[in-house]
Protein backbone atom coordinates (compact mmCIF):
# COMPACT_ATOMS: atom_id res chain seq x y z
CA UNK A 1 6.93 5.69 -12.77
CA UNK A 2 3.20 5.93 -13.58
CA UNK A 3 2.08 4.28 -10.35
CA UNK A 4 -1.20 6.38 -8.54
CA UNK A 5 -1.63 6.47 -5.21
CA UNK A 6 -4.99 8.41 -3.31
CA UNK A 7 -4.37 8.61 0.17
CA UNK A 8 -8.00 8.10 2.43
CA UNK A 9 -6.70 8.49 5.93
CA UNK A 10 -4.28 8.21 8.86
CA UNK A 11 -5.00 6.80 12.42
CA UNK A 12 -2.82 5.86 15.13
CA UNK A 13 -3.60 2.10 15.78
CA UNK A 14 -2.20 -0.21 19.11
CA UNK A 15 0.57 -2.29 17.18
CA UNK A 16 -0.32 -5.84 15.81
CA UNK A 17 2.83 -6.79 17.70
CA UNK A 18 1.25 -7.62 20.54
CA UNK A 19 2.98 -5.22 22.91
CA UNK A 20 2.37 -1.66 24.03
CA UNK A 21 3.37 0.18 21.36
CA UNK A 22 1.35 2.01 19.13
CA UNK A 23 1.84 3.05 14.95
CA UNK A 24 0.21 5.32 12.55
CA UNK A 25 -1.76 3.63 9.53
CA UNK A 26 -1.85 5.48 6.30
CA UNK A 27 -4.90 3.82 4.08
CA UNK A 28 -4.82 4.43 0.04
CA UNK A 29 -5.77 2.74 -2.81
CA UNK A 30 -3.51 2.73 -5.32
CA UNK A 31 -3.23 1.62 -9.38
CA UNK A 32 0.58 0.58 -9.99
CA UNK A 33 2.22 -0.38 -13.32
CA UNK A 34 5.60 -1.36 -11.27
CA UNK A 35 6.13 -4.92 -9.89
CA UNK A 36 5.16 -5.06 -6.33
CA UNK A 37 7.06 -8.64 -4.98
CA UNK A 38 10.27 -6.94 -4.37
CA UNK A 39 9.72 -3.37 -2.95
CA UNK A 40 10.86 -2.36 -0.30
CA UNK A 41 8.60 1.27 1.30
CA UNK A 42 9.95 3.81 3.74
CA UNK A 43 8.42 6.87 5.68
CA UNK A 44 10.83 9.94 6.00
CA UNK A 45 9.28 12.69 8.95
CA UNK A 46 10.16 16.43 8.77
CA UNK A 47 13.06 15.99 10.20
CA UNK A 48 14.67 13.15 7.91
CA UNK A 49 14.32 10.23 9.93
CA UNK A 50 13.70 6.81 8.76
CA UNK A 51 10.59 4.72 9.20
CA UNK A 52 10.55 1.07 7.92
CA UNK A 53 6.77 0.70 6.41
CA UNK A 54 5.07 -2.60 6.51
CA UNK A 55 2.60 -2.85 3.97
CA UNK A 56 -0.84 -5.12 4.14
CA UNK A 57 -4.32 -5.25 2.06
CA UNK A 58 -5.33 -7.20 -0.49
CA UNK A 59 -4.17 -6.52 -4.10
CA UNK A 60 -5.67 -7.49 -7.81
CA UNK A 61 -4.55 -7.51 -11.11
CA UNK A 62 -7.04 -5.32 -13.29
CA UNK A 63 -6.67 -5.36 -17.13
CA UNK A 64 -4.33 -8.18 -17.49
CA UNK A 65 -3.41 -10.98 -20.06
CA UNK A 66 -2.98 -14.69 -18.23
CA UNK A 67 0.12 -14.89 -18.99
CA UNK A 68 1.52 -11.68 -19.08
CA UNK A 69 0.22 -9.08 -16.15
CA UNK A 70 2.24 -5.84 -16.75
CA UNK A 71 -0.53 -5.58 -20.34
CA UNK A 72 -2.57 -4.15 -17.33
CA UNK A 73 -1.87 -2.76 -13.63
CA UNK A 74 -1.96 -3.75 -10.06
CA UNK A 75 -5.00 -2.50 -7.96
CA UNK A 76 -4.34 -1.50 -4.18
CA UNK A 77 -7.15 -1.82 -1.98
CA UNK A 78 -10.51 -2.66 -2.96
CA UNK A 79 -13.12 0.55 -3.73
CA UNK A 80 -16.01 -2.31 -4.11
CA UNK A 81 -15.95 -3.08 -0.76
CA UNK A 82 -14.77 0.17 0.66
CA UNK A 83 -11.57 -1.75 1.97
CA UNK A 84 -8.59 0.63 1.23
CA UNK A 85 -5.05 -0.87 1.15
């Protein structure tokens, strides 16, 4: 569907829960022509089981008109500031 995603790493972070658990964070940046409000992301391992996927960063639109942002696309992450999504 056109969107572009470049994967830059994976870690295994303590969870922002708050508890003891721990979860793996995939960083990218992305360029996406698809609406991104009503998405909904999920991981699938080797063997086929589901992962729900949370998804955080900051997000611009690049190329746009005011009043009409699919004329352009949404940017994931920021490569300025070396902050992927």
């Amino acid at each position: 569907m056109n969107d572009r995603i470049e994967l830059v790493g994976i870690s295994l972070e303590k969870s922002q829960r708050g508890d003891s658990t721990f979860e793996t964070s995939i960083s990218f940046y992305g360029e996406i022509e698809n609406e991104t409000g009503h998405e909904e992301w999920k991981a699938y391992d080797s063997a086929g089981k589901q992962y729900d996927v949370i998804t955080m960063g900051v997000s611009s639109l690049e190329n746009t008109l005011t009043d009409h942002w699919r004329e352009g696309y949404i940017s994931m992450g920021d490569r300025n500031s070396q902050q992927p999504y």
